[in-house]
Protein backbone atom coordinates (compact mmCIF):
# COMPACT_ATOMS: atom_id res chain seq x y z
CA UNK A 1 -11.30 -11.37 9.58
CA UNK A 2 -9.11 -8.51 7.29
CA UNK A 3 -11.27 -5.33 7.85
CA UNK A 4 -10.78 -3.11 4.54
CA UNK A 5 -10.84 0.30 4.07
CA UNK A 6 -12.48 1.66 0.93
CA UNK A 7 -11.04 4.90 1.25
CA UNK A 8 -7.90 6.59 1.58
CA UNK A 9 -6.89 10.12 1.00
CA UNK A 10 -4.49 10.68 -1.77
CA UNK A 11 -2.02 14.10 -1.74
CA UNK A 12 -1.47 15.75 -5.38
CA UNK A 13 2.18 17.13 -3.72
CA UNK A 14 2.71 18.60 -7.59
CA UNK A 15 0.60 21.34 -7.55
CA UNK A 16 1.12 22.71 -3.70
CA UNK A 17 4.55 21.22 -2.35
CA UNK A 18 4.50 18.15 -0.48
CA UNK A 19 3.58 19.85 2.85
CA UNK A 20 1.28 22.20 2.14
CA UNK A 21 -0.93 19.70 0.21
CA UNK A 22 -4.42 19.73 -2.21
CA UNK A 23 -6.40 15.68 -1.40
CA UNK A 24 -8.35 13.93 -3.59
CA UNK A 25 -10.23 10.58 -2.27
CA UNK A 26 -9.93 7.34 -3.97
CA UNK A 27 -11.92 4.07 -3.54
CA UNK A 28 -9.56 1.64 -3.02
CA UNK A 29 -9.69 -2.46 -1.19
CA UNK A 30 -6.41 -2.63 1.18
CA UNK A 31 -6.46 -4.15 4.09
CA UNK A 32 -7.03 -1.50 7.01
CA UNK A 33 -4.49 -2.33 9.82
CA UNK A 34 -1.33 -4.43 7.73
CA UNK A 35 1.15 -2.70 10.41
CA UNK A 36 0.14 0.04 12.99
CA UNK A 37 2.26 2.87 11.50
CA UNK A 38 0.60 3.11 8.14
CA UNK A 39 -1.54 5.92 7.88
CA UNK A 40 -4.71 4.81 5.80
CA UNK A 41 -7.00 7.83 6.63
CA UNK A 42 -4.88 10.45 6.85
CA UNK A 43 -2.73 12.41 4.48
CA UNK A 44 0.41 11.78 2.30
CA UNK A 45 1.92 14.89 3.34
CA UNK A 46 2.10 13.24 6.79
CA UNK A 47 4.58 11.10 5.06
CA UNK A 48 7.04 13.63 4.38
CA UNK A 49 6.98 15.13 7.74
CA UNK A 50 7.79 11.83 9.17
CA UNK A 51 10.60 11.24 6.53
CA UNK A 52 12.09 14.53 7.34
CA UNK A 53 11.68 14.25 10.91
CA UNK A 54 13.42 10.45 11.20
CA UNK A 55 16.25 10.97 8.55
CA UNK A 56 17.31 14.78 9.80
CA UNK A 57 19.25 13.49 12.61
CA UNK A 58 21.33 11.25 10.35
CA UNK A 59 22.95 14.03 8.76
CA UNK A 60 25.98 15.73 10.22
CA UNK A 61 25.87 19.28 9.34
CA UNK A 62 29.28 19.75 11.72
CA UNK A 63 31.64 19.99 9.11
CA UNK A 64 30.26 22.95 7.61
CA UNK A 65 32.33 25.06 9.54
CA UNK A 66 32.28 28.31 7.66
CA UNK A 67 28.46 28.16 7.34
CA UNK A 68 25.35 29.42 9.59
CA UNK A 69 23.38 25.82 10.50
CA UNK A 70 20.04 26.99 9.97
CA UNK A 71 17.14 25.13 12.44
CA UNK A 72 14.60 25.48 9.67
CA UNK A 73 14.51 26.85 6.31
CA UNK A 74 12.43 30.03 7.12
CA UNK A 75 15.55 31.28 8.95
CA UNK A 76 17.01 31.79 5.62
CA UNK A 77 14.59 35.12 4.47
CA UNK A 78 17.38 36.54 7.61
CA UNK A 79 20.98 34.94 6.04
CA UNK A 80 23.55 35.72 4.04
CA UNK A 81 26.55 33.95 2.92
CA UNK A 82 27.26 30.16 3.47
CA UNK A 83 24.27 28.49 5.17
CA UNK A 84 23.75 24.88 6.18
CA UNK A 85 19.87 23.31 6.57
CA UNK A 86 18.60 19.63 6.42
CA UNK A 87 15.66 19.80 3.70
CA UNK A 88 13.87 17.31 1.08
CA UNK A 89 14.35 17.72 -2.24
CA UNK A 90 11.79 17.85 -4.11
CA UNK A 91 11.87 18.56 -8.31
CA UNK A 92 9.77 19.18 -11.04
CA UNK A 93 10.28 18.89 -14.97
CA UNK A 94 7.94 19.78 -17.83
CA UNK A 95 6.63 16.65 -18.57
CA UNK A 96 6.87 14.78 -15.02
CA UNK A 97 2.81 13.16 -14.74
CA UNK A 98 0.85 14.60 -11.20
CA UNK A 99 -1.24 11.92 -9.54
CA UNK A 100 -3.97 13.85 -11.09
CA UNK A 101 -2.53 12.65 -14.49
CA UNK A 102 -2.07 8.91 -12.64
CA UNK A 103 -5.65 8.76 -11.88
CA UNK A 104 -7.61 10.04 -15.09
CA UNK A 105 -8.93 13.48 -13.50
CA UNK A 106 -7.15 14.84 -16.38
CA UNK A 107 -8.27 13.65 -19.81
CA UNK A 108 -5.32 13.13 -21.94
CA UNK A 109 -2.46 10.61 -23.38
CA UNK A 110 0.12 9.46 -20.62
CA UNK A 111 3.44 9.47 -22.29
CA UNK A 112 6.50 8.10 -19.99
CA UNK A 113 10.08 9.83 -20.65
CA UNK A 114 12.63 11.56 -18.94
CA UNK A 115 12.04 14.52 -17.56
CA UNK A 116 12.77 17.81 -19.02
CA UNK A 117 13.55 21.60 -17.76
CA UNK A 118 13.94 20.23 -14.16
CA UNK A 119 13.26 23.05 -11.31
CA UNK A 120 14.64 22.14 -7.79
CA UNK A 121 13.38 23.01 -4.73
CA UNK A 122 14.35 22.06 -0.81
CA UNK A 123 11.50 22.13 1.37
CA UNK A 124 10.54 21.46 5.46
CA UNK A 125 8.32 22.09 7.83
CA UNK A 126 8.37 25.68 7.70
CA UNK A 127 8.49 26.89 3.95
CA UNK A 128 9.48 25.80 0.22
CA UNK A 129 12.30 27.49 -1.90
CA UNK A 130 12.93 27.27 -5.40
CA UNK A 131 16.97 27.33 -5.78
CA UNK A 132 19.49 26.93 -8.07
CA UNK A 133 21.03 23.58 -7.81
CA UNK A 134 24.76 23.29 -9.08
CA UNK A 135 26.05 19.67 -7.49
CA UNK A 136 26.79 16.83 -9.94
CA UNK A 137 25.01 13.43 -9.30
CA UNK A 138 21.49 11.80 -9.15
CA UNK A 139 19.38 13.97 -7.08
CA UNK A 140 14.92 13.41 -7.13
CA UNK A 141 12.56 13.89 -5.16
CA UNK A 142 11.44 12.68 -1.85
CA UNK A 143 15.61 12.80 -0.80
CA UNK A 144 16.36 13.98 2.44
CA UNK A 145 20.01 16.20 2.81
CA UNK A 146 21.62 18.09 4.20
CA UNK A 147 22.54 21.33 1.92
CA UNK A 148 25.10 23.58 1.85
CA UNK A 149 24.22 26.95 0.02
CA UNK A 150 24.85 30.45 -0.66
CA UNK A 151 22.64 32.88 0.13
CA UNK A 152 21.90 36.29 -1.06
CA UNK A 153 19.03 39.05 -1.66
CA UNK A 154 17.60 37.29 -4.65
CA UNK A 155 18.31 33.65 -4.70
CA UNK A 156 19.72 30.30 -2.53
CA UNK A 157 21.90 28.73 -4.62
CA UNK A 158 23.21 24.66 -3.30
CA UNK A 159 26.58 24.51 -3.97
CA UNK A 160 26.81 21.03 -2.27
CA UNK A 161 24.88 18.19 -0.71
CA UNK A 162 25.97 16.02 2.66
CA UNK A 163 24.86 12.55 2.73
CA UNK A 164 23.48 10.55 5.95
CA UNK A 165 26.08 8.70 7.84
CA UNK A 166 27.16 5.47 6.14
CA UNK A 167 26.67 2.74 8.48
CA UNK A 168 29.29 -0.46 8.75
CA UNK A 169 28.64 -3.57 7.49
CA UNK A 170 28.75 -6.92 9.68
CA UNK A 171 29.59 -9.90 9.86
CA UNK A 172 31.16 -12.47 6.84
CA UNK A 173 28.87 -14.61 4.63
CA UNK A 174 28.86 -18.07 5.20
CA UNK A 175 29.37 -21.41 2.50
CA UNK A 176 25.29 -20.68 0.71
CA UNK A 177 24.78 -21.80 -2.64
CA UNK A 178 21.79 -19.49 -3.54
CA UNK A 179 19.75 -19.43 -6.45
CA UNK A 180 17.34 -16.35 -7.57
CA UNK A 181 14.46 -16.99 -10.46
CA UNK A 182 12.65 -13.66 -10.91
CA UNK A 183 9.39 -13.35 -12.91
CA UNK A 184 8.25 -17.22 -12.93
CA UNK A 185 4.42 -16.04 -14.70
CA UNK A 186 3.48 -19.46 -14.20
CA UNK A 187 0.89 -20.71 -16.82
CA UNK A 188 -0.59 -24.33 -16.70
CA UNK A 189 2.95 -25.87 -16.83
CA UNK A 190 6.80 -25.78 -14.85
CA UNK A 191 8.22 -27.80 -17.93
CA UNK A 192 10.57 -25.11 -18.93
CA UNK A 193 11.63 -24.38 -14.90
CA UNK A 194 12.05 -27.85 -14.42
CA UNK A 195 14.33 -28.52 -17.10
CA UNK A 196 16.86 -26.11 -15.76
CA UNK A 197 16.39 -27.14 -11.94
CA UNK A 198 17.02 -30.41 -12.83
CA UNK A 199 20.29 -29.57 -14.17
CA UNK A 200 21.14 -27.57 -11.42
CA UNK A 201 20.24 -30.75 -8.59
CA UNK A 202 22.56 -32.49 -10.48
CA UNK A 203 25.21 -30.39 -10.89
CA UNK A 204 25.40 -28.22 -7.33
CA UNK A 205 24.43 -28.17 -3.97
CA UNK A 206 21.98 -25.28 -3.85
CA UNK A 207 21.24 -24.21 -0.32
CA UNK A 208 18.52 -21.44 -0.47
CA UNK A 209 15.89 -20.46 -3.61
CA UNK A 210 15.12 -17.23 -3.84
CA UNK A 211 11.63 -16.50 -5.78
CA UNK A 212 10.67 -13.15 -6.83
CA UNK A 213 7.29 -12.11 -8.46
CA UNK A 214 5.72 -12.14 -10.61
CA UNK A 215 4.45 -15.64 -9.76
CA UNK A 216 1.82 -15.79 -12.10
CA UNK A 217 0.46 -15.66 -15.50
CA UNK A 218 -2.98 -16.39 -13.69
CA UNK A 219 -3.63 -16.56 -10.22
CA UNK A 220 -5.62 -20.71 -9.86
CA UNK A 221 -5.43 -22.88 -7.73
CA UNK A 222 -3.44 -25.00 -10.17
CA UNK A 223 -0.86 -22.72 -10.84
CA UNK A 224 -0.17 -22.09 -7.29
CA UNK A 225 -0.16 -26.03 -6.57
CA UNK A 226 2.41 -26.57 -9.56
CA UNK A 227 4.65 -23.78 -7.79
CA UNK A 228 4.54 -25.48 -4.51
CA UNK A 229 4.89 -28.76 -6.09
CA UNK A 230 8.35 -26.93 -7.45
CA UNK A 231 9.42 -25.86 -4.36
CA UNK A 232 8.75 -29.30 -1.90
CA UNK A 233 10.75 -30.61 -4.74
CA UNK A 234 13.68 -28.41 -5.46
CA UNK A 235 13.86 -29.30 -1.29
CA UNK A 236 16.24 -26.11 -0.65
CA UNK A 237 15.33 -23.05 2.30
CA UNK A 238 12.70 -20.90 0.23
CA UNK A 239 12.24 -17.34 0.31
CA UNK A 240 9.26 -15.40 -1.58
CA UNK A 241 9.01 -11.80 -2.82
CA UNK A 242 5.95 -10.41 -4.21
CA UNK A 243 5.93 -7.69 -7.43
CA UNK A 244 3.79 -5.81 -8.83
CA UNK A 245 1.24 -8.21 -10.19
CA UNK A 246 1.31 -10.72 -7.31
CA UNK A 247 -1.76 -11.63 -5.16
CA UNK A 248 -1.19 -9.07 -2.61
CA UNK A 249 -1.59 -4.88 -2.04
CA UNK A 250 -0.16 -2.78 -5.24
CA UNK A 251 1.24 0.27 -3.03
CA UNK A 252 4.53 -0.05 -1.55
CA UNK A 253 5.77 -1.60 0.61
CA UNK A 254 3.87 -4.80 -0.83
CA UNK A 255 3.24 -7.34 1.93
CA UNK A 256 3.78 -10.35 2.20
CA UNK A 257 2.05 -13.27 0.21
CA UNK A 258 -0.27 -15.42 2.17
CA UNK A 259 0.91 -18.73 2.63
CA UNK A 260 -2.45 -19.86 2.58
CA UNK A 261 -1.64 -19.50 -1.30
CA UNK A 262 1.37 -21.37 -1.23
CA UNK A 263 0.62 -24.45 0.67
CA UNK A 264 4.59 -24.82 2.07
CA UNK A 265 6.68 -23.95 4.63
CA UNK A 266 8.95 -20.80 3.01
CA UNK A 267 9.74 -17.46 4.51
CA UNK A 268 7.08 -14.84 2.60
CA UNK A 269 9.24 -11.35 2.56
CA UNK A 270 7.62 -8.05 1.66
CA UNK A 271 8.91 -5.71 -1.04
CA UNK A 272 10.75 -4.03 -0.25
CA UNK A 273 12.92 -6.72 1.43
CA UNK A 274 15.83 -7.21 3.85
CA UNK A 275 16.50 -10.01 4.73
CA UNK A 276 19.65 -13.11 5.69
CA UNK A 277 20.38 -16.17 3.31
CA UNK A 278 24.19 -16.29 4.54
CA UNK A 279 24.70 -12.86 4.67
CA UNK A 280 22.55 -9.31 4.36
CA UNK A 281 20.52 -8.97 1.31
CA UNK A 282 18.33 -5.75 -0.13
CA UNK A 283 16.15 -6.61 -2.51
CA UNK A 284 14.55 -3.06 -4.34
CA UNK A 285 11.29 -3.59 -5.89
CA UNK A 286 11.76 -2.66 -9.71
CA UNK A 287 8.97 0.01 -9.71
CA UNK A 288 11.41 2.02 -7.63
CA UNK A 289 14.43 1.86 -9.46
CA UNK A 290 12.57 2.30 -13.11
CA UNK A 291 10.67 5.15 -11.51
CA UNK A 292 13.66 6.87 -10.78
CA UNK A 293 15.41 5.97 -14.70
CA UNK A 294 12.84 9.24 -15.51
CA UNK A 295 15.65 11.39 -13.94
CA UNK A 296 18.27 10.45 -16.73
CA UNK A 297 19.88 7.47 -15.30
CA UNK A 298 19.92 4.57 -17.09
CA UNK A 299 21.85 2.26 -14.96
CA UNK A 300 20.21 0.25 -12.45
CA UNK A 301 23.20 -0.45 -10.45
CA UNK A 302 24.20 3.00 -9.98
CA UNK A 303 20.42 3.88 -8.95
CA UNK A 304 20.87 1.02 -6.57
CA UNK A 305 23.86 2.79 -5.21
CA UNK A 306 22.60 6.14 -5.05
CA UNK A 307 19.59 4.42 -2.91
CA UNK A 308 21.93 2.46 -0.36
CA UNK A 309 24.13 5.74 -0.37
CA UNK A 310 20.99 8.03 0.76
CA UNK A 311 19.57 5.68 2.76
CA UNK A 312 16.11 5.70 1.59
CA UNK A 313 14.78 2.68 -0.62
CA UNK A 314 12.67 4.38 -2.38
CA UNK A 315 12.34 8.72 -2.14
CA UNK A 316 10.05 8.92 -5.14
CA UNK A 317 7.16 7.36 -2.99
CA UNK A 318 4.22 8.72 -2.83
CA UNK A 319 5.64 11.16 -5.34
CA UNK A 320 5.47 9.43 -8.85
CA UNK A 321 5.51 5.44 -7.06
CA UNK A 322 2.18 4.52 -4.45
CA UNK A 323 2.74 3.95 -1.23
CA UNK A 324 0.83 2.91 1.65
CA UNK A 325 0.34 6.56 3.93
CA UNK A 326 2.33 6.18 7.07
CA UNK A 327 3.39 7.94 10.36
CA UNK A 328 5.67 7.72 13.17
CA UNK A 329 7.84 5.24 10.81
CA UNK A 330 9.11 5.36 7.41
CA UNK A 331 9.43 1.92 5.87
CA UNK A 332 12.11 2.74 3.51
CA UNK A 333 14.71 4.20 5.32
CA UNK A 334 17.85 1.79 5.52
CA UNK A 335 19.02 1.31 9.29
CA UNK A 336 21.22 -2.31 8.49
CA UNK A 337 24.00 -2.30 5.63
CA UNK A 338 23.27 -4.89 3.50
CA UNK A 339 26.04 -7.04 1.65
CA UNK A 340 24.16 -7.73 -1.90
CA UNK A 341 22.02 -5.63 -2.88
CA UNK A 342 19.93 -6.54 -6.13
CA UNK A 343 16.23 -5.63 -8.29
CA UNK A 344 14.76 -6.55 -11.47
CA UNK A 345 15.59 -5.62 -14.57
CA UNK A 346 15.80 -7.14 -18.98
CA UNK A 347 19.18 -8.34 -18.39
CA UNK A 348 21.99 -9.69 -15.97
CA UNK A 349 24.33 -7.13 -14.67
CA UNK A 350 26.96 -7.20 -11.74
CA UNK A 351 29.06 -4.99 -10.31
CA UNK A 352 31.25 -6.44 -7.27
CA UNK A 353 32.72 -4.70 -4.18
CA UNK A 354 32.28 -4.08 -0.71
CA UNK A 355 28.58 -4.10 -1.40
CA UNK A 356 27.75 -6.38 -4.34
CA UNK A 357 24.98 -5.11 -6.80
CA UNK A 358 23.23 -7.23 -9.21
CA UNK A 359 19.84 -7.17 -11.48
CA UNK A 360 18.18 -10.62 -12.09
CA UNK A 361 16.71 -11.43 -15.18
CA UNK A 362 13.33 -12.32 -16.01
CA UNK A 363 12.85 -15.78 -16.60
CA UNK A 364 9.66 -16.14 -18.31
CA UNK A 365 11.69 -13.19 -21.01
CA UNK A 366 14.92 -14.85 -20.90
CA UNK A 367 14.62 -18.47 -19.66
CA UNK A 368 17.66 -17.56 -17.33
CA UNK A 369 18.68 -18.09 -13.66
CA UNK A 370 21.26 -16.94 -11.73
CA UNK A 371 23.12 -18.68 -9.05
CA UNK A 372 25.25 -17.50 -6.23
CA UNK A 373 27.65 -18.55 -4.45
CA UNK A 374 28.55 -16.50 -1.58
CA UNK A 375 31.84 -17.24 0.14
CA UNK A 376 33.20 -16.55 -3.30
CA UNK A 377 30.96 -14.11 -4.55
CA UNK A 378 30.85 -16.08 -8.07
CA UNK A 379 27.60 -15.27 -9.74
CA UNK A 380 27.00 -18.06 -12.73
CA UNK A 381 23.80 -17.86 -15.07
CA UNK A 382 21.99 -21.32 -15.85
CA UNK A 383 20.01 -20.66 -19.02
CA UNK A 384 17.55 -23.03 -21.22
CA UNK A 385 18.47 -23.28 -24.22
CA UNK A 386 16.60 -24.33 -27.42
């Protein structure tokens, strides 16, 4: 049997850094044990040390040849001049909710915008600095860099950022016809779904499906059967991502769902997902990427970017997005290149290159699914149409 823990300690990183770190204890049903490395009774600032501590040697501070490497950010009270440190970035705006805001302890109206009068700071193990950040890009918190700044009696200034160490990509992608339906919300009927599969059987030889959540309008036993009934039928290799409002834990990363749901033989992914259908795919949960929008960027595809750049799926976890507590591994740090990388968004959008990025559509918004075919990286939308 699951055991569940109905506890699990909460850090409010706003108000005291996310090292140095106030805890507040929710009740909360997750399953106790989903992997070894998650953390469920201890503390969310444990999460940042382990960040720090597996993503620090992936940043090459070598070419910073004018500037003193400093082992730790306390060593900086003692510089002048050009210094180089590995930190996370961590920054705060006006308006930006706490998780005190997220969980009601403070009585008022939660208004989502972007942030305002941002403040930057880079902290570690040893200490937290406030600094004046001049680079151009998308920086938030939870990032992990290395820094090069200025240093002198009164201030740290970062005049640039280095990035982890891009890894290669493998392999080439193979003949698959895939095809991705996002946001199904099932409710008492496929009609609509089946309308446009049936035009796709007859028209191409799809290979793979690709379902993302969220599944359901309602979670019954009949909508479930009518999904399965979908999938024996559309007879192709079947993968399934949870979202947000799928049967399975809310905090990231989302496992997988139970198969005991979905009565068929498919491959149930987590979210976030990696995973092979021909050739590497990323799949980044749309919490993250909308999370992130907050900063000022609009684009989902260039968040997506920034992400696979960094190396870190999602950096704003446990910040502003839940996340399971964790230790000795961090869940979202990228070790494999992936080929397509792609989330959830209002519309289809594409941008093709060495890595391809795309955004699905909702179907139950839009009535619209996307197909793929990979050894010529032609995307083609299938929509119903009334």
């Amino acid at each position: 049997m699951l055991k569940y823990d109905l506890f699990f300690t909460a850090a409010c990183i706003c108000y005291n850094g996310m090292f140095r770190s106030q805890f507040i204890v929710f009740r909360s049903f997750v399953p106790f044990e989903m992997k070894e490395n998650f953390l469920f009774q201890g503390q969310y600032n444990q999460t940042y040390v382990t960040r720090l501590v597996k993503m620090r040697p992936l940043i090459n501070l070598s070419a910073c040849k004018n500037a003193t490497i400093l082992p730790n950010l306390s060593e900086s009270s003692n510089a002048n001049g050009p210094v180089a440190f590995v930190a996370l970035l961590y920054v705060d705006g006006t308006n930006k909710e706490t998780i005190f805001d997220e969980t009601g302890l403070i009585n008022k109206e939660r208004v989502v915008k972007p942030y305002e009068n941002l403040t930057y700071y880079v902290e570690d193990e040893s200490c937290r600095v406030e600094v004046i950040f001049e680079p151009e890009g998308l920086f938030v918190t939870g990032q992990v860099l290395g820094f090069l700044a200025e240093k002198n009696t009164h201030s740290l200034t970062i005049k640039d950022v280095i990035y982890p160490e891009q890894l290669e990509q493998t392999g080439q992608p193979e003949h698959d016809v895939i095809c991705f339906i996002a946001d199904l919300k099932i409710r008492n009927s496929m009609g609509e779904l089946n309308v446009v599969i049936d035009y796709i059987s007859n028209s191409k030889r799809v290979t793979d499906l690709v379902i993302i959540g969220d599944l359901f309008d309602e979670v019954t036993k009949e909508n479930a059967d009518l999904l399965t009934q979908f999938i024996e039928n559309f007879g192709a290799d079947t993968f399934i991502i949870p979202n947000t409002n799928d049967p399975t834990n809310k905090l990231l990363p989302q496992q997988p769902i139970s198969n005991r749901l979905i009565d068929y033989n498919c491959l149930f992914l987590p979210s976030p997902a990696q995973f092979e259908t021909g050739t590497k795919m990323l799949f980044i949960p749309p919490v993250a990427v909308n999370d992130i929008k907050l900063y000022g960027e609009t684009s989902a595809i260039k968040i997506m970017k920034m992400l696979v750049r960094t190396r870190h799926i999602c950096p704003t976890a446990p910040d502003t997005v839940g996340c399971i507590p964790y230790k000795d591994e961090d869940p979202f740090i990228l070790n494999e290149m992936p080929d397509y990388v792609f989330t959830l968004g209002d519309k289809f959008e594409k941008e093709i290159g060495k890595i391809t990025y795309f955004v699905l559509p909702s179907f139950s918004k839009t009535k619209k699914v996307i197909i793929l075919t990979l050894d010529k990286c032609n995307f083609e939308t299938i929509a119903l149409e009334y």
